[in-house]
Protein backbone atom coordinates (compact mmCIF):
# COMPACT_ATOMS: atom_id res chain seq x y z
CA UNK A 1 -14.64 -44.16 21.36
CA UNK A 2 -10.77 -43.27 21.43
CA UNK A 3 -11.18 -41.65 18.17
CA UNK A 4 -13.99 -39.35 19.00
CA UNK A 5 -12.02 -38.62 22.36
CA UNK A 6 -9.05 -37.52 19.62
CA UNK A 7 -11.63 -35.39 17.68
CA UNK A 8 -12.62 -33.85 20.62
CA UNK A 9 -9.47 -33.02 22.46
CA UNK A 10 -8.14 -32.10 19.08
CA UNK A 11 -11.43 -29.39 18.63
CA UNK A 12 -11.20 -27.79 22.20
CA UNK A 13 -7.02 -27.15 21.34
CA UNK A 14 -8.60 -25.33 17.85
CA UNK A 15 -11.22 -23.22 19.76
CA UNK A 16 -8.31 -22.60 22.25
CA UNK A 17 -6.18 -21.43 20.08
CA UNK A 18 -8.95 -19.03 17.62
CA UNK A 19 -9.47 -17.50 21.12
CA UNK A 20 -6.22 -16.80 22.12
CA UNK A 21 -5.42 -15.91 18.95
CA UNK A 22 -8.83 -12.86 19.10
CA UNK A 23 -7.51 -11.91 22.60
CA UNK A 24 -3.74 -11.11 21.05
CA UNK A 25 -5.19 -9.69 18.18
CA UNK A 26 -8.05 -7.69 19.73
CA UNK A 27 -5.70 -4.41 21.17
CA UNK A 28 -4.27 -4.05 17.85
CA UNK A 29 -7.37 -3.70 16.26
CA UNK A 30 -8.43 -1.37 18.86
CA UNK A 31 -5.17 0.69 18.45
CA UNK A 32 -5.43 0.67 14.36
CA UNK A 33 -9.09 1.74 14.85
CA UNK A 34 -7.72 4.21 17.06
CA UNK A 35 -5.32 5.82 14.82
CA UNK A 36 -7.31 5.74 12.16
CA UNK A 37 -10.24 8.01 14.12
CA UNK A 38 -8.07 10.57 14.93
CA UNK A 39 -5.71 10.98 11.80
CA UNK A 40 -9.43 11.48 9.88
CA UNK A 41 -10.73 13.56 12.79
CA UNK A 42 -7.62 15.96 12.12
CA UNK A 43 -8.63 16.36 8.37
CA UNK A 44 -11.47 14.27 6.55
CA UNK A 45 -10.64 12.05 3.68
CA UNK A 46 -12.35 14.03 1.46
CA UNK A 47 -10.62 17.52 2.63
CA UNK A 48 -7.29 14.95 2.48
CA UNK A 49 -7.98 14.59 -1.02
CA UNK A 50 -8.70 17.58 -1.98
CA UNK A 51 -5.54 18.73 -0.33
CA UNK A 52 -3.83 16.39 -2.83
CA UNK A 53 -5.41 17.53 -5.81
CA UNK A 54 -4.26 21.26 -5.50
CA UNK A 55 -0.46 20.32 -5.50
CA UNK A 56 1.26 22.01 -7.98
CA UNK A 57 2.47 19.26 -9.92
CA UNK A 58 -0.89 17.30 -9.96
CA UNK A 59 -1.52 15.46 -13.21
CA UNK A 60 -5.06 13.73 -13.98
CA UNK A 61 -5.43 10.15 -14.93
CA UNK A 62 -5.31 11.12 -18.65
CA UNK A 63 -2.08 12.69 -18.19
CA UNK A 64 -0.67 9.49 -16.84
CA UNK A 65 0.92 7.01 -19.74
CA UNK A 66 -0.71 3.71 -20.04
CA UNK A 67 2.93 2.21 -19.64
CA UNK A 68 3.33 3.48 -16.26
CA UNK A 69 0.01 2.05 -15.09
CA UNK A 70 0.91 -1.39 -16.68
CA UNK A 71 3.83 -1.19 -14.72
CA UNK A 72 2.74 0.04 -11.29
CA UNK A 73 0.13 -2.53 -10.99
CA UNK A 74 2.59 -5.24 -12.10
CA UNK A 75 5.02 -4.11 -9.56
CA UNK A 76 2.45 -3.26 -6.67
CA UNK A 77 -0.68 -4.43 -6.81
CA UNK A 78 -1.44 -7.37 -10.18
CA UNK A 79 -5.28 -7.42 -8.38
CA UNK A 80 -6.03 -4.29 -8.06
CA UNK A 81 -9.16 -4.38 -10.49
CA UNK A 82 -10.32 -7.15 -8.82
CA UNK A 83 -10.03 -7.08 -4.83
CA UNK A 84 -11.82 -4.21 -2.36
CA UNK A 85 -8.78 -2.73 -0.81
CA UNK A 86 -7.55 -5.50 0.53
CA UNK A 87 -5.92 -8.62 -0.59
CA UNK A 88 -5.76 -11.65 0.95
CA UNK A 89 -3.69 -13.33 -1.16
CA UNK A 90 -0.40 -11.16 -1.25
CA UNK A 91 -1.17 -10.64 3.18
CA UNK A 92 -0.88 -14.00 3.63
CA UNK A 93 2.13 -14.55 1.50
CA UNK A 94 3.36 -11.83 2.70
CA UNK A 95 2.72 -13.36 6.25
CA UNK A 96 4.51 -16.62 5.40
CA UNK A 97 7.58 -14.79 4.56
CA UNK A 98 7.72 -12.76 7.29
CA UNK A 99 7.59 -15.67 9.60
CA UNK A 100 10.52 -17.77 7.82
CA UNK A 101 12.46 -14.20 8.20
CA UNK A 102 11.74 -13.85 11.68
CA UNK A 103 11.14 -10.10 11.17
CA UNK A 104 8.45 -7.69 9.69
CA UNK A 105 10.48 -7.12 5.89
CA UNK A 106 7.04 -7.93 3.79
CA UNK A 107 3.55 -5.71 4.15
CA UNK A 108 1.46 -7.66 1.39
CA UNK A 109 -0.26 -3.66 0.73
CA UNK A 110 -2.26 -3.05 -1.94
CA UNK A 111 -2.35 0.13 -3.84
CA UNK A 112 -4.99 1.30 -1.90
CA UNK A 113 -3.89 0.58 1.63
CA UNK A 114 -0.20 1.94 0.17
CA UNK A 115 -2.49 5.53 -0.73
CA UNK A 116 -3.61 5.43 2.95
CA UNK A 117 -0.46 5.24 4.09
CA UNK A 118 0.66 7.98 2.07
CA UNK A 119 -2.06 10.00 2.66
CA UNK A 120 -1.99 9.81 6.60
CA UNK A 121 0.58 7.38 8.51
CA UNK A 122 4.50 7.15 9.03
CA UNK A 123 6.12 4.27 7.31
CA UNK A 124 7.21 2.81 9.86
CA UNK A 125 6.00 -0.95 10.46
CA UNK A 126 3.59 -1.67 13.30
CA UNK A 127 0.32 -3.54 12.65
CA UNK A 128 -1.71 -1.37 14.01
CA UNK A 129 -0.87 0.77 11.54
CA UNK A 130 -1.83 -1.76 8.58
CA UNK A 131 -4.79 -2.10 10.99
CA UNK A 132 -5.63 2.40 10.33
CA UNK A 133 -4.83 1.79 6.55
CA UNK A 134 -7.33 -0.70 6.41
CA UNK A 135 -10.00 1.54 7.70
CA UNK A 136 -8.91 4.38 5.12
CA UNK A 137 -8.62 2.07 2.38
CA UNK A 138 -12.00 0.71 2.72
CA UNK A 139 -13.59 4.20 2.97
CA UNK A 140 -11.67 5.45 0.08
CA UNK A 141 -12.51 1.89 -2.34
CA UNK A 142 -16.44 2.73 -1.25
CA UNK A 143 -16.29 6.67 -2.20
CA UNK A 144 -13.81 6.39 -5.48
CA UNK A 145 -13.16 4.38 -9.15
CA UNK A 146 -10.30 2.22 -9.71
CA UNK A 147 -9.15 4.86 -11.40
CA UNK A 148 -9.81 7.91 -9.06
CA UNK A 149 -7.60 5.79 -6.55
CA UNK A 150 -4.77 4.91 -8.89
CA UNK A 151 -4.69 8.17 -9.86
CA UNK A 152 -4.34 10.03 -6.31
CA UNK A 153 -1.48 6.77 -5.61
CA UNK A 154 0.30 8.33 -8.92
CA UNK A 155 0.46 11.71 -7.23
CA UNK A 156 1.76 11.16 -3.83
CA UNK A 157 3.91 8.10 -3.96
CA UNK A 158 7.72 9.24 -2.94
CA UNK A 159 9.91 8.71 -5.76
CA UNK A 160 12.97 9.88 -3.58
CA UNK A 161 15.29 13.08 -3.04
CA UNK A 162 12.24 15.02 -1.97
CA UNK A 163 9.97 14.25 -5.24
CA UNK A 164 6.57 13.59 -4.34
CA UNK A 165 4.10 12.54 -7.37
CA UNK A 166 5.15 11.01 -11.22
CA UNK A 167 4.98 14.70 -12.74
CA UNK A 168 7.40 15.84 -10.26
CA UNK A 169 9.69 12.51 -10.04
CA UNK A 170 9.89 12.13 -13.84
CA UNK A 171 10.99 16.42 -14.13
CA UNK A 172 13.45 16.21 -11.50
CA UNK A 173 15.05 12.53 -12.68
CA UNK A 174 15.00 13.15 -16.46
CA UNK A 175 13.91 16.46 -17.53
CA UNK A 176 10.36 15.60 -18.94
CA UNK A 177 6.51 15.37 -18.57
CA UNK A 178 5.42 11.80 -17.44
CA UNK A 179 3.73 11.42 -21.00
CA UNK A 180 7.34 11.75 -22.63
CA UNK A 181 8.87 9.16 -20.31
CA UNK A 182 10.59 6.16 -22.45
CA UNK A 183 9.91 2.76 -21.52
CA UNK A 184 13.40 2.47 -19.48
CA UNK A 185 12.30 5.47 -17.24
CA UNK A 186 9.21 4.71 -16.56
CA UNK A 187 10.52 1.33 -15.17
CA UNK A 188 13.18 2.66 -13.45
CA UNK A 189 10.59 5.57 -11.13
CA UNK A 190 8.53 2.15 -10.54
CA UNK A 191 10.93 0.59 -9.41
CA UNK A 192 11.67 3.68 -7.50
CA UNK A 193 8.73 2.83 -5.23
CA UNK A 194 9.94 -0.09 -3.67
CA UNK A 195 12.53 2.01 -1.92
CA UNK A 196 13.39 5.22 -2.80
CA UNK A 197 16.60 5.97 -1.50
CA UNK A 198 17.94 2.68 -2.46
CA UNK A 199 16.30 2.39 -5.96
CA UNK A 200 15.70 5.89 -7.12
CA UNK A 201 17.81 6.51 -10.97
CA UNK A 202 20.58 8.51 -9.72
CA UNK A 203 21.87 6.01 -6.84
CA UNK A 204 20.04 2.62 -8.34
CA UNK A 205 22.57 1.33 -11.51
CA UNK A 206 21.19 -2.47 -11.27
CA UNK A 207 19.08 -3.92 -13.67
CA UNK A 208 15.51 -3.91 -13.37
CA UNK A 209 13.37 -7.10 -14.17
């Protein structure tokens, strides 16, 4: 009898604590949600991407080298063939970290949700603003390949001192077309990603692993 009276008490603090958990949750779902209607309300995802695709330096995914994909998805996003935009894995590690820092420093993003970001929100961290790049990134995993999205990422991912896209990241840093980058560069504008004002090749002189 004591132990069921355990089981129980011990089952009411669980369902107490799921529901608090939905209540604290709840607004920033609504929020994300939120942002998410009206940044696609101001321009469709479709018009967005067709907006990307007539930037001056856009290359296709043929022009990209199979290096630099290796490398980007080793960096960024090791399941990105395998998950639907979102993966639970690298959120909830990323989760655990944060909470031993104390602080937001980890996002967990996958390529996908990084495109959203890049596509429509500000980098700065709020949750509600993971929440909005769910909601892209699931739209955008439904209507495009693997490919299609990696290949969009490849074109608008900052790279630093203004450069926006690999074509334009690997002319400004090194003087070439991203199919004549060496091994060494290619790692080097990957790393880029991470943080480009810290990491970018003319400020980063670390190595890179």
């Amino acid at each position: 009898m004591k132990n069921k009276i355990i089981r129980i008490n011990i089952l009411v603090l669980v369902i107490i604590g799921l529901i608090a958990g939905i209540v604290k949750i709840s607004p920033v779902v609504f929020t994300g949600y939120e942002m998410y209607k009206n940044a696609t309300e101001t321009m469709s995802i479709q018009d967005k991407i067709e907006e990307i695709k007539q930037k001056k330096d856009y290359i296709t995914f043929d022009k990209i080298p199979e290096e630099y994909i290796k490398q980007v998805l080793k960096s960024e996003d090791r399941r990105f063939y395998y998950h639907f935009g979102f993966d639970p894995i690298s959120t909830a590690r990323a989760m655990a970290n944060n909470i031993i820092a104390g602080s937001y420093s980890q996002g967990g993003s996958t390529i996908t949700q990084q495109l959203a970001k890049n596509m429509y929100f500000s980098f700065e961290k709020k949750y509600e603003r993971k929440v909005a790049e769910l909601f892209v990134a699931y739209h955008l995993e439904k209507e495009l390949t693997k490919d299609e999205i990696l290949e969009l990422y490849c074109n608008i991912a900052y790279y630093g001192e203004g450069c926006y896209g690999l074509k334009e990241a690997a002319k400004h840093y090194y003087g070439v077309n991203p199919l004549k980058l060496s091994h060494a560069q290619i790692k080097a504008l990957v790393w880029t990603i991470k943080s480009p004002n810290n990491y970018n090749p003319h400020v980063y002189r670390g190595s890179i692993a």
